[in-house]
N, C-alpha and C. Protein backbone atom coordinates (compact mmCIF):
# COMPACT_ATOMS: atom_id res chain seq x y z
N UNK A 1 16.36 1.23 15.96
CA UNK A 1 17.38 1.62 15.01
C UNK A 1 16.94 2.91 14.31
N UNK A 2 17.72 4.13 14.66
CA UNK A 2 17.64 5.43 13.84
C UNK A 2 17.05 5.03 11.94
N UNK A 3 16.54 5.97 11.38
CA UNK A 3 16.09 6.19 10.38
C UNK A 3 16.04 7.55 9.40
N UNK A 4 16.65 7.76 8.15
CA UNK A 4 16.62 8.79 8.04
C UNK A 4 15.15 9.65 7.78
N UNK A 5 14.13 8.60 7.48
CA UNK A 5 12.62 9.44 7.58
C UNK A 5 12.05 8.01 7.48
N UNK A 6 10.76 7.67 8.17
CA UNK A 6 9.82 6.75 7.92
C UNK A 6 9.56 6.90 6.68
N UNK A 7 9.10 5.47 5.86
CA UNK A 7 8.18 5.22 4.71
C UNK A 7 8.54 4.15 3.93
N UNK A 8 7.80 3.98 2.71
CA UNK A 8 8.41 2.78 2.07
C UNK A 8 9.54 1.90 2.49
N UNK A 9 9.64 1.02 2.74
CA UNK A 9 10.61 -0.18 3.52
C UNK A 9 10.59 -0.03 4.45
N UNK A 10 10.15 1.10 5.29
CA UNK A 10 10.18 1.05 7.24
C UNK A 10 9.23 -0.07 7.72
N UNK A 11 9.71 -0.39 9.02
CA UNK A 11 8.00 -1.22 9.31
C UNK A 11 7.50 -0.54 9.85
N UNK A 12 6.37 -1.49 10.53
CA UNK A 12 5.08 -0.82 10.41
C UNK A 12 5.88 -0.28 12.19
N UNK A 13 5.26 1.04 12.77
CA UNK A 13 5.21 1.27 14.08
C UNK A 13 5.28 3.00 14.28
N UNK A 14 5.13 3.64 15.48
CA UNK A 14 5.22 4.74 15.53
C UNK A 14 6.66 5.32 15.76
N UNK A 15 7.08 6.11 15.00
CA UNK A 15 8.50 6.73 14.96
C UNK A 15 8.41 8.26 15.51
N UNK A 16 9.38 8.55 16.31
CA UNK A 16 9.46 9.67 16.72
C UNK A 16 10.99 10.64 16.53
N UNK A 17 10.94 11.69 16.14
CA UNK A 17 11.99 12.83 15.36
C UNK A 17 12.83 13.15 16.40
N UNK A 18 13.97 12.39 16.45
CA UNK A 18 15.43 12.73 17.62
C UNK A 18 15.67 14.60 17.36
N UNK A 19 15.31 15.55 17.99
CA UNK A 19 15.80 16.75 17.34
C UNK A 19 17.07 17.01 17.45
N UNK A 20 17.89 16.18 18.72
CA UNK A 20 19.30 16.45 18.78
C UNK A 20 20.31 15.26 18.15
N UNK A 21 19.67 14.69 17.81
CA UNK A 21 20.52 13.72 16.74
C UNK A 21 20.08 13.74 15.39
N UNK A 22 18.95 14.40 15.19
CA UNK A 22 18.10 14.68 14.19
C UNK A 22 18.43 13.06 12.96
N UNK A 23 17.64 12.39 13.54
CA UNK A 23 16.93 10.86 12.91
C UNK A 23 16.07 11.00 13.97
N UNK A 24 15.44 9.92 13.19
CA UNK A 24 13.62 9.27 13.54
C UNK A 24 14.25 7.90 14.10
N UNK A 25 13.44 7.39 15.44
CA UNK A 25 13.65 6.66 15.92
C UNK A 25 12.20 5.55 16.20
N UNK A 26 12.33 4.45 16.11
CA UNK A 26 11.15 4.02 16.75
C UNK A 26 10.78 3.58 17.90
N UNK A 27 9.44 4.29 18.51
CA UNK A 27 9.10 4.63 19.85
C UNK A 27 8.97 3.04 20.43
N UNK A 28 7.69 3.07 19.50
CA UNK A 28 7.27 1.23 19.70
C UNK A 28 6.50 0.92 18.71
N UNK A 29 6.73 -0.63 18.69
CA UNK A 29 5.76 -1.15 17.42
C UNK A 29 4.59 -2.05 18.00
N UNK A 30 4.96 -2.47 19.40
CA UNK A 30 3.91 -3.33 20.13
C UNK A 30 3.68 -2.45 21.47
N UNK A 31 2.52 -3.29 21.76
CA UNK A 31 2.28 -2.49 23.22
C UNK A 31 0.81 -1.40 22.55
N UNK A 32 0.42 -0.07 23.53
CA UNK A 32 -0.51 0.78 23.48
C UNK A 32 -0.49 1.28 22.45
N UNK A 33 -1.38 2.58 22.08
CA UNK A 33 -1.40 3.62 21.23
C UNK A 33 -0.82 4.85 21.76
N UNK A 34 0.11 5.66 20.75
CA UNK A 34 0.42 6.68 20.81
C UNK A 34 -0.63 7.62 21.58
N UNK A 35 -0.22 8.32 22.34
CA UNK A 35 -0.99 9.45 23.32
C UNK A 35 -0.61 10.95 23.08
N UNK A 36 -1.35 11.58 22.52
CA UNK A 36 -1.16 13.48 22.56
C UNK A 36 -0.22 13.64 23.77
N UNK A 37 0.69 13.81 24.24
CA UNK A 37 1.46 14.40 25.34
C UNK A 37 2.41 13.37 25.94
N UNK A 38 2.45 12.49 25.58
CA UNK A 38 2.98 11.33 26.16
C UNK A 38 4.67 11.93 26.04
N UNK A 39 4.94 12.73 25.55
CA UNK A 39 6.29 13.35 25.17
C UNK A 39 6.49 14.06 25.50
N UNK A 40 5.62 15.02 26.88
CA UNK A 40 5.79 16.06 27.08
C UNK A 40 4.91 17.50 26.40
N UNK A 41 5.16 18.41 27.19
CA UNK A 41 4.10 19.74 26.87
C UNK A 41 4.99 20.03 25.15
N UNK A 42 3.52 20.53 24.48
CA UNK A 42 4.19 21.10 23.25
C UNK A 42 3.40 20.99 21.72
N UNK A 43 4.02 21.35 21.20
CA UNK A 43 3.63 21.09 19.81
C UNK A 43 3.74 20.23 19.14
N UNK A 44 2.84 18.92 18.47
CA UNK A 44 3.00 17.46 17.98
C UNK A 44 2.04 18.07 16.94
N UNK A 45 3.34 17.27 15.52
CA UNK A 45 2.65 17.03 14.32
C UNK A 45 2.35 15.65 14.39
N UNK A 46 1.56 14.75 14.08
CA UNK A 46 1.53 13.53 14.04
C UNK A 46 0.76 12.65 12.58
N UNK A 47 2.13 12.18 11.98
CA UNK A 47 1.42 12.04 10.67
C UNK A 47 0.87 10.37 10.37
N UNK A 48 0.16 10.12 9.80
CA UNK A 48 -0.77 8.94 10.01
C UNK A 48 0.12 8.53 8.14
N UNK A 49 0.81 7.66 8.23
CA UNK A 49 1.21 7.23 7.13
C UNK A 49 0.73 5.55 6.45
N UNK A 50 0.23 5.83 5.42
CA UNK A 50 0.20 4.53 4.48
C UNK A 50 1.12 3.72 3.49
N UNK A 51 1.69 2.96 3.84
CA UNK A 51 3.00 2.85 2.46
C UNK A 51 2.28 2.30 1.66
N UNK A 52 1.13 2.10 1.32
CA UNK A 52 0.45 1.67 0.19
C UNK A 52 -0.20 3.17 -0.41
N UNK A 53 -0.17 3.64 0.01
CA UNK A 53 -1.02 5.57 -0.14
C UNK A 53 -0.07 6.02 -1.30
N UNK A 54 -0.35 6.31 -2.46
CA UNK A 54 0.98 7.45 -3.13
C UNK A 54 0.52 8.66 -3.03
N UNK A 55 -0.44 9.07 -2.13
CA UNK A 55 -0.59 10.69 -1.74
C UNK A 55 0.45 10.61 -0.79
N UNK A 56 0.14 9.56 -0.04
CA UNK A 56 1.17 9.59 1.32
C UNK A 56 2.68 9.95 1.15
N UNK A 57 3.04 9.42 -0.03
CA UNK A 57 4.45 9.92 -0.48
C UNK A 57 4.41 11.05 -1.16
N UNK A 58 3.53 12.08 -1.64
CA UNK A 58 3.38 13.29 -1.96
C UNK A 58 3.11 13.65 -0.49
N UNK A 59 2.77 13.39 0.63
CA UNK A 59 2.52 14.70 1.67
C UNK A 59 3.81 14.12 2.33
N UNK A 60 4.84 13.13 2.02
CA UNK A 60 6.28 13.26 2.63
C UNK A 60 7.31 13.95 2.69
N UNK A 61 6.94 14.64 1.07
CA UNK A 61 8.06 15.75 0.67
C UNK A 61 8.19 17.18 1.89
N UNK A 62 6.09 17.17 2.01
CA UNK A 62 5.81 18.37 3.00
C UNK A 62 6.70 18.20 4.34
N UNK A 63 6.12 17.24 4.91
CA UNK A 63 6.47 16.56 6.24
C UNK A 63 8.09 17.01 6.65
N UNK A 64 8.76 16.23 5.37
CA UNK A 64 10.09 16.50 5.57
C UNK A 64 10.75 17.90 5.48
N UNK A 65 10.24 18.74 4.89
CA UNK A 65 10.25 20.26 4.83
C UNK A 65 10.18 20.89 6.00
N UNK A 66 9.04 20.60 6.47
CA UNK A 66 8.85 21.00 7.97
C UNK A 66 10.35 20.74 9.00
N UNK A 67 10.28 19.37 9.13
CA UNK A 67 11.04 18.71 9.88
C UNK A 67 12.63 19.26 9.94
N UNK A 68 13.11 19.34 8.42
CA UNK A 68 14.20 20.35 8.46
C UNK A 68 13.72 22.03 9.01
N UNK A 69 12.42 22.28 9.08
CA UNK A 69 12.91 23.61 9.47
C UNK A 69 12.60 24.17 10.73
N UNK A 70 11.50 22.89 11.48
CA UNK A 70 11.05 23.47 12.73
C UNK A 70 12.09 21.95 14.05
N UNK A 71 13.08 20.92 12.85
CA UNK A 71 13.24 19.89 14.10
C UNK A 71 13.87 19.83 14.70
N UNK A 72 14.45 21.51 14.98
CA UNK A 72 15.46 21.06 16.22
C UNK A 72 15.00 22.18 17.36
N UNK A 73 13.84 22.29 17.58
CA UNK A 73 13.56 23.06 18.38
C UNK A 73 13.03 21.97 19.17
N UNK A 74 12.92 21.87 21.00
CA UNK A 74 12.64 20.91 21.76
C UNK A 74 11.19 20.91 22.01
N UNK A 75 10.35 22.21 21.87
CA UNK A 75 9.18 22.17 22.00
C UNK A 75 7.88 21.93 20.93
N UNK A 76 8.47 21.23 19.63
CA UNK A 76 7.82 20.73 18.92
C UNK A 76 8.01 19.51 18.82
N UNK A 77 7.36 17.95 18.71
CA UNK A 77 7.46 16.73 18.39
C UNK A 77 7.01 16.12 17.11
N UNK A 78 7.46 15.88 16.38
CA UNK A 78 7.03 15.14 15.16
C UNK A 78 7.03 13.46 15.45
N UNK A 79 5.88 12.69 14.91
CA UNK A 79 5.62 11.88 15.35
C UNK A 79 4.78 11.08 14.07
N UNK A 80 5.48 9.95 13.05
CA UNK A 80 4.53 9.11 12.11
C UNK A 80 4.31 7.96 12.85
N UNK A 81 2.92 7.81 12.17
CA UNK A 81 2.58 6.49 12.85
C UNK A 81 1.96 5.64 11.44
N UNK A 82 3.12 4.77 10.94
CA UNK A 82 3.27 3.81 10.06
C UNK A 82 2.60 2.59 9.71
N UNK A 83 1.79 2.47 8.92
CA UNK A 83 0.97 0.63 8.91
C UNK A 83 1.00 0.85 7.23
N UNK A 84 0.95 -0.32 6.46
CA UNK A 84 0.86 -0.69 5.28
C UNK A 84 -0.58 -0.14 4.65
N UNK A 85 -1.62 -0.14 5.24
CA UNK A 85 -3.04 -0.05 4.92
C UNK A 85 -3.63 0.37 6.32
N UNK A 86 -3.70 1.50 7.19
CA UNK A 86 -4.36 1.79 7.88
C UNK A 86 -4.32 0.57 9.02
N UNK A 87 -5.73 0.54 9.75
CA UNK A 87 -5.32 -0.25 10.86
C UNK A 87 -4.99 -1.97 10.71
N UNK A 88 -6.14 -1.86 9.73
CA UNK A 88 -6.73 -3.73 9.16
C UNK A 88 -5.43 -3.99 8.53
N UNK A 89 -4.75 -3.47 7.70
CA UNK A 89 -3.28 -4.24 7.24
C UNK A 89 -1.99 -3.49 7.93
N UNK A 90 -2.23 -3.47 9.30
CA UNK A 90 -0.56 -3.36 9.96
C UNK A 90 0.36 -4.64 10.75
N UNK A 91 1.49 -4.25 10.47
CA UNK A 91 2.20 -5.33 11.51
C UNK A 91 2.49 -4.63 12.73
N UNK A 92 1.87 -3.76 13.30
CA UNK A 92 2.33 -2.97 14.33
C UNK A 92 1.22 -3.03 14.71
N UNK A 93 1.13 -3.73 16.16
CA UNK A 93 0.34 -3.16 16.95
C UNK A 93 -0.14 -2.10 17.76
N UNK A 94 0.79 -1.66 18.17
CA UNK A 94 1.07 -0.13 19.19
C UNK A 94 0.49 1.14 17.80
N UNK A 95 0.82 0.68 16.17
CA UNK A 95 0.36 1.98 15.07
C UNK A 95 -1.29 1.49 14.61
N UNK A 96 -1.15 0.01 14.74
CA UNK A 96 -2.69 -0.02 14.53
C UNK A 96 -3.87 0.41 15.34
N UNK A 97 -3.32 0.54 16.57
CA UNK A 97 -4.25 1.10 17.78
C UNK A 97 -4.50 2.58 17.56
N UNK A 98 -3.74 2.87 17.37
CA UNK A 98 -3.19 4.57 17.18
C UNK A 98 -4.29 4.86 16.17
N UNK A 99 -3.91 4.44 15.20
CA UNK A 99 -4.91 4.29 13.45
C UNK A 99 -6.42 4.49 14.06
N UNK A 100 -6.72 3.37 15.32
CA UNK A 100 -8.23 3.32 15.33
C UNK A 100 -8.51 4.19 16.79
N UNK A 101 -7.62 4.35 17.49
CA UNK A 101 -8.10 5.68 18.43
C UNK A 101 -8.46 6.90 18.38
N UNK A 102 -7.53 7.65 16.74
CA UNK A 102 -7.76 8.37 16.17
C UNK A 102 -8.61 8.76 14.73
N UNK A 103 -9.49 7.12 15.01
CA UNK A 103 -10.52 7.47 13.92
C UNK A 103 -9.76 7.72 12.72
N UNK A 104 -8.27 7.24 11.79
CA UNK A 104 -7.86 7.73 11.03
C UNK A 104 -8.59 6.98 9.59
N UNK A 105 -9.24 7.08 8.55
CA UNK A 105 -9.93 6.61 7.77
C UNK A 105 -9.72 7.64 6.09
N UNK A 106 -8.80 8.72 6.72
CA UNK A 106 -8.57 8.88 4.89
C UNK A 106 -6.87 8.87 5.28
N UNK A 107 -5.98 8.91 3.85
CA UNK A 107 -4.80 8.97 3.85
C UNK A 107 -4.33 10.11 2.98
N UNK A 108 -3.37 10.71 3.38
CA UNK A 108 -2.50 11.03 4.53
C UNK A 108 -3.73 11.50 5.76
N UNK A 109 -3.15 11.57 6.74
CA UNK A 109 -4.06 12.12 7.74
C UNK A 109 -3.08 12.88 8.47
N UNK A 110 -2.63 13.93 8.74
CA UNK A 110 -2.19 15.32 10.31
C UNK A 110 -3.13 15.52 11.18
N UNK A 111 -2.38 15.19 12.50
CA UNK A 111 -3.15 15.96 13.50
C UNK A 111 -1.84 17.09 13.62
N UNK A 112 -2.33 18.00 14.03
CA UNK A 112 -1.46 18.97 14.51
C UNK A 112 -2.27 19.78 15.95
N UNK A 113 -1.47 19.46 17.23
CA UNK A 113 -2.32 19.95 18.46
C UNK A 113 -0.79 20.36 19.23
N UNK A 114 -1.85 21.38 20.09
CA UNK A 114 -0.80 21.96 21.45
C UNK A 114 -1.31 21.12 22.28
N UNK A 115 -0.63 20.80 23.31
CA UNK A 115 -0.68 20.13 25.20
C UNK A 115 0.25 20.98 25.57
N UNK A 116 -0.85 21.07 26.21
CA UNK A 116 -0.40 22.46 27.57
C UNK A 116 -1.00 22.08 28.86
N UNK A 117 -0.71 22.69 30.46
CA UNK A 117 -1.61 22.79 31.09
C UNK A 117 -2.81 22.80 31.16
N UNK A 118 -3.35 23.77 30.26
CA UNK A 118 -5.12 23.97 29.99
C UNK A 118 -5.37 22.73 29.21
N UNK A 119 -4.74 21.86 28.71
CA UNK A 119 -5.06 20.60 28.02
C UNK A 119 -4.87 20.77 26.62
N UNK A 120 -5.70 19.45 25.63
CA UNK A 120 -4.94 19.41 24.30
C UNK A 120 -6.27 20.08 23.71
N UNK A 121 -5.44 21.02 22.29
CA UNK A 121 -6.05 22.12 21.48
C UNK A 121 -5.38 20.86 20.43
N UNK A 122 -6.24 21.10 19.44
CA UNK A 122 -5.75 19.61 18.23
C UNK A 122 -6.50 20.71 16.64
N UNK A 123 -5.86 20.00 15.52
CA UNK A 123 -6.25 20.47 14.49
C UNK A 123 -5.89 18.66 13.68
N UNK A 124 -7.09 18.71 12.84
CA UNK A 124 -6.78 17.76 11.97
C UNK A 124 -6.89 17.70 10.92
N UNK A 125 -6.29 17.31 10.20
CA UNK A 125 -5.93 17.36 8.22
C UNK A 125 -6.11 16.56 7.53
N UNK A 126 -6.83 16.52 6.55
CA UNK A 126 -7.04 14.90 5.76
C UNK A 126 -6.68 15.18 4.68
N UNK A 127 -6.26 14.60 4.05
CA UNK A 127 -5.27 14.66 2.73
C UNK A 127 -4.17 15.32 2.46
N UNK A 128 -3.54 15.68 1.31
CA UNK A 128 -1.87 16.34 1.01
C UNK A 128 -2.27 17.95 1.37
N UNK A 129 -1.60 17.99 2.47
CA UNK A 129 -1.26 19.36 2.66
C UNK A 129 -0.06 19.89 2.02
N UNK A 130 0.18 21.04 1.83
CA UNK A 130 1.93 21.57 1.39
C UNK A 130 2.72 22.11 2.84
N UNK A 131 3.61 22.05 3.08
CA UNK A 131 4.16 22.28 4.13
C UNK A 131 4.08 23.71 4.66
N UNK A 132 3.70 24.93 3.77
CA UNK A 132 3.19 25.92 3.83
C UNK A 132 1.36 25.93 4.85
N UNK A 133 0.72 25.06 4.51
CA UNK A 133 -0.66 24.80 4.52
C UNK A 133 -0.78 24.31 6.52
N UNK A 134 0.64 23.62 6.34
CA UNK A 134 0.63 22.80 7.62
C UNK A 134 1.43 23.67 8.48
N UNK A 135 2.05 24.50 8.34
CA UNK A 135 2.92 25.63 9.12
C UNK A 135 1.52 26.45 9.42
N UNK A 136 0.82 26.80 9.17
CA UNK A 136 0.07 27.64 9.45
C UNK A 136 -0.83 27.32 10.78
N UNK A 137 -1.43 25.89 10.76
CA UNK A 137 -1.49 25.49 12.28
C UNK A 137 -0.64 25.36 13.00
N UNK A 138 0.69 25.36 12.44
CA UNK A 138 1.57 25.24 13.84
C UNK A 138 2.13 26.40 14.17
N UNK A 139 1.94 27.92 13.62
CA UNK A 139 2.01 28.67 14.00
C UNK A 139 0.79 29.21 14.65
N UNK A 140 -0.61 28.93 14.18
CA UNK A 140 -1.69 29.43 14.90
C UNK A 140 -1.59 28.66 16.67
N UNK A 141 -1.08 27.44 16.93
CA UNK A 141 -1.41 26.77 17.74
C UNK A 141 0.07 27.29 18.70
N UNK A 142 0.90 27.77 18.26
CA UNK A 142 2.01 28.30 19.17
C UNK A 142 1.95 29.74 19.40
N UNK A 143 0.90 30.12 18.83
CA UNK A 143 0.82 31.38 18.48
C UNK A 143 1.41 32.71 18.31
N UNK A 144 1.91 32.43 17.09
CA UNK A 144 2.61 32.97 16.20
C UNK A 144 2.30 33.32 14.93
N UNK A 145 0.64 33.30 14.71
CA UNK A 145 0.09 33.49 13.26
C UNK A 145 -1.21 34.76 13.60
């Protein structure tokens, strides 16, 4: 079921940014962990969300900033991956895996990486970025900075 942005009241699971219907959808909540490329070549923000975090809802304002301004282009993916408390308090299996594949241990957490042919180039962020802060890897990594 579409969403107008993950967070507070969503459940727990990984959601991914419809750019042509522009809502967030969820990918899966059971099953594997989210994979760098699993969506295709490109640019993935991927935000590691806590609904217990209230930074996490200060780096949502960013997130969503972005999202209006880079989400309807096809070669970028935005991608939260949702649990109440990191991995130990999720109801999602498929986001708790994710949580511990990616070593995620502060909140908010961004990865921001290219997959390309030559393989994945990754940048990672720990704490409230401003959406200014976080444009800047995604222009260095499309290269455009």
């Amino acid at each position: 079921m579409p969403v107008a942005m993950p967070g507070p009241g969503s459940p727990n699971g990984i959601y991914v940014y419809d750019a042509k219907k522009r809502v967030w959808n969820v990918l899966r909540r059971d099953g594997e962990s989210f994979k760098l490329g699993e969506l295709g070549k490109g640019l993935y923000l991927v935000y590691f969300d806590n609904l217990y975090c209230p930074a996490c809802r200060s780096q949502d304002h960013h997130i969503y900033k972005l999202v209006m301004k880079y989400g309807g282009r096809s070669d970028i993916f935005f991608v939260i991956v949702v649990c109440d408390w990191f991995a130990n308090n999720c109801n999602s299996e498929a986001a708790s895996k994710t949580f511990k594949e990616y070593n995620v241990s502060a909140s908010p957490t961004l990865i921001v990486a290219k997959v390309s042919d030559n393989g994945v180039v990754e940048e990672r962020l720990e704490g409230v970025r401003t959406d200014n802060a976080i444009e800047y890897y995604i222009k260095k990594l499309v290269g455009e900075a």
